[in-house]
C-alpha atoms as a PDB file:
ATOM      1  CA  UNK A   1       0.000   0.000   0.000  1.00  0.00           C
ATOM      2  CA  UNK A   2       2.914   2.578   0.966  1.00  0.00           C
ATOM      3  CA  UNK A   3       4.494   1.563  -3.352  1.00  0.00           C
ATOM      4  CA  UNK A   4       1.880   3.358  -5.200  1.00  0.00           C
ATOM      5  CA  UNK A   5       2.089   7.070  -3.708  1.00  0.00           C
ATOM      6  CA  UNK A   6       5.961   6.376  -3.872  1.00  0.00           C
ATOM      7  CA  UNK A   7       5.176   5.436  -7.403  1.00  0.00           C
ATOM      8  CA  UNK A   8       3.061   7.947  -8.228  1.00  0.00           C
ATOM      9  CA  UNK A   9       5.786  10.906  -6.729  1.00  0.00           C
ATOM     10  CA  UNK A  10       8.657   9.324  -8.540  1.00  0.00           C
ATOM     11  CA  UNK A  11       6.416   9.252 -11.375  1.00  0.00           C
ATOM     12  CA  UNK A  12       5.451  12.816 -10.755  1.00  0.00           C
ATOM     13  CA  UNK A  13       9.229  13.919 -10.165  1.00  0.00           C
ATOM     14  CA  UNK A  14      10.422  12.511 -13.222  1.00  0.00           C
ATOM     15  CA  UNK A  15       7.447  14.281 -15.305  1.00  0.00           C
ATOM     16  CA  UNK A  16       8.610  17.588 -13.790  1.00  0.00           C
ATOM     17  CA  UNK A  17      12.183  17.096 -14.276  1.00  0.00           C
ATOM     18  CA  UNK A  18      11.497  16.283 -17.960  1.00  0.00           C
ATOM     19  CA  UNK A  19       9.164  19.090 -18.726  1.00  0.00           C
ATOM     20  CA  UNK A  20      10.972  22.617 -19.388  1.00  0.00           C
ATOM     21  CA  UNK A  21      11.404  24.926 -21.941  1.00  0.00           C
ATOM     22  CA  UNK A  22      14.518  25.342 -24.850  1.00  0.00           C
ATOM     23  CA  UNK A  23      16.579  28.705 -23.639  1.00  0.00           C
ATOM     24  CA  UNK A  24      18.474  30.002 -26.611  1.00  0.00           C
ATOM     25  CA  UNK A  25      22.311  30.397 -25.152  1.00  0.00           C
ATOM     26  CA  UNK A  26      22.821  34.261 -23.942  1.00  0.00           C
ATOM     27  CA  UNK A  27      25.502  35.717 -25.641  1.00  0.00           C
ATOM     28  CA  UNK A  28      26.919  38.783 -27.507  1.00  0.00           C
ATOM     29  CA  UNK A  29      24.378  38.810 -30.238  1.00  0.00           C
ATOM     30  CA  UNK A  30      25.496  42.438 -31.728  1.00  0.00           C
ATOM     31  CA  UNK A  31      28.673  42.968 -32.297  1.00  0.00           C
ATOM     32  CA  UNK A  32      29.794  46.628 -33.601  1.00  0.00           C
ATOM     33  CA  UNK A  33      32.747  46.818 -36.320  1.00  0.00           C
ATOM     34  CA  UNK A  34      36.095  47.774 -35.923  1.00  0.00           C
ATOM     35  CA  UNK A  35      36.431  51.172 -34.960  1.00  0.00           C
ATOM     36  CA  UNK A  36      33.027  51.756 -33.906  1.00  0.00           C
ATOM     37  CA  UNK A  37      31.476  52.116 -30.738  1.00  0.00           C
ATOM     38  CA  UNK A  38      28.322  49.926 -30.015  1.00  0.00           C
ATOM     39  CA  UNK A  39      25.018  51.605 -28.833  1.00  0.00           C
ATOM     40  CA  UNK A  40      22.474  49.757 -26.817  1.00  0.00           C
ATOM     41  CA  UNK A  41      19.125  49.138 -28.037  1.00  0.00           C
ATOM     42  CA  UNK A  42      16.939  52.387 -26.793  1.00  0.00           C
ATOM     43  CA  UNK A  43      13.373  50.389 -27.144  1.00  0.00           C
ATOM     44  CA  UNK A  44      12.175  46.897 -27.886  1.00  0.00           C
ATOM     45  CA  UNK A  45      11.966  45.276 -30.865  1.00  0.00           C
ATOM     46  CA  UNK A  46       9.403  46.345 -33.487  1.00  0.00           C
ATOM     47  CA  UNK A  47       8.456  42.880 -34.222  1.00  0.00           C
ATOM     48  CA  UNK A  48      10.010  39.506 -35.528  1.00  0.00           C
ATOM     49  CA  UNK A  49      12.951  39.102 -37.460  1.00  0.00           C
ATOM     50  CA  UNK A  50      14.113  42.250 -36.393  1.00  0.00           C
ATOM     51  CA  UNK A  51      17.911  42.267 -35.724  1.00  0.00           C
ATOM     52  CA  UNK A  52      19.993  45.397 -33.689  1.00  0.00           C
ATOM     53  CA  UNK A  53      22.758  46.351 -36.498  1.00  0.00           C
ATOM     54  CA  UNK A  54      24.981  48.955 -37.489  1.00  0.00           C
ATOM     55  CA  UNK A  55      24.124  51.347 -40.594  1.00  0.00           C
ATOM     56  CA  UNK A  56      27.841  52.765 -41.933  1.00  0.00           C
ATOM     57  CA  UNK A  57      25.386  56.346 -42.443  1.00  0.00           C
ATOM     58  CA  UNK A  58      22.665  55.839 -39.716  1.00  0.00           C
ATOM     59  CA  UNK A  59      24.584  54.396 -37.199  1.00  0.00           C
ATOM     60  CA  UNK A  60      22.645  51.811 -34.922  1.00  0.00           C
ATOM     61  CA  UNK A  61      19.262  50.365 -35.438  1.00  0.00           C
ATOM     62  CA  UNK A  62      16.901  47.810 -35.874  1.00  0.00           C
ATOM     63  CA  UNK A  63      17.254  45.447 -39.050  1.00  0.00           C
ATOM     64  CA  UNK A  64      14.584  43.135 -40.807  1.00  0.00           C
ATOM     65  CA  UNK A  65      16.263  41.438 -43.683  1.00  0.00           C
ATOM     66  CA  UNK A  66      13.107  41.856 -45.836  1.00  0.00           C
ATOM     67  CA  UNK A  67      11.659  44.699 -44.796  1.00  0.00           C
ATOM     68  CA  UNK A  68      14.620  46.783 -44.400  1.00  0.00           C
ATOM     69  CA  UNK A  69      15.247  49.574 -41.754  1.00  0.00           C
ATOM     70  CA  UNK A  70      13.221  50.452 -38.667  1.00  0.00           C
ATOM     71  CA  UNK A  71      11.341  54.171 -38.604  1.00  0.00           C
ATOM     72  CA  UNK A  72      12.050  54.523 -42.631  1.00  0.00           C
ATOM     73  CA  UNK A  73      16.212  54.237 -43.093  1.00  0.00           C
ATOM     74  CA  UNK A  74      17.044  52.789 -46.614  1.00  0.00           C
END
């Protein structure tokens, strides 16, 4: 009578301890070029597929490799 709540915990444990979610490793996703100082993001994202990048004119802002620069740059 005492093996099936030890069961059912050690079930329960395992279930918990196999149940998560994928974290993408944290590391220096912008990098600025040679010779140029890098610039925190100011504001969030404007949506997906959005990248923080260096314009050689602009200077820093936010990328989408489709739709091209954040707030109008070209």
């Amino acid at each position: 009578m005492i093996r099936l709540p030890v069961l059912a915990l050690s079930a329960a444990a395992l279930a918990a301890a196999l149940t998560g979610c994928v974290v993408a490793p944290v590391g220096p996703a912008y990098a600025a070029p040679p010779g140029v100082a890098y610039v925190a993001p100011t504001y969030v994202s404007p949506g997906v597929g959005f990248v923080w990048a260096y314009h050689p004119r602009y200077g820093w802002g936010w990328h989408h490799p489709q739709y091209g620069w954040h707030r109008g740059w070209r």
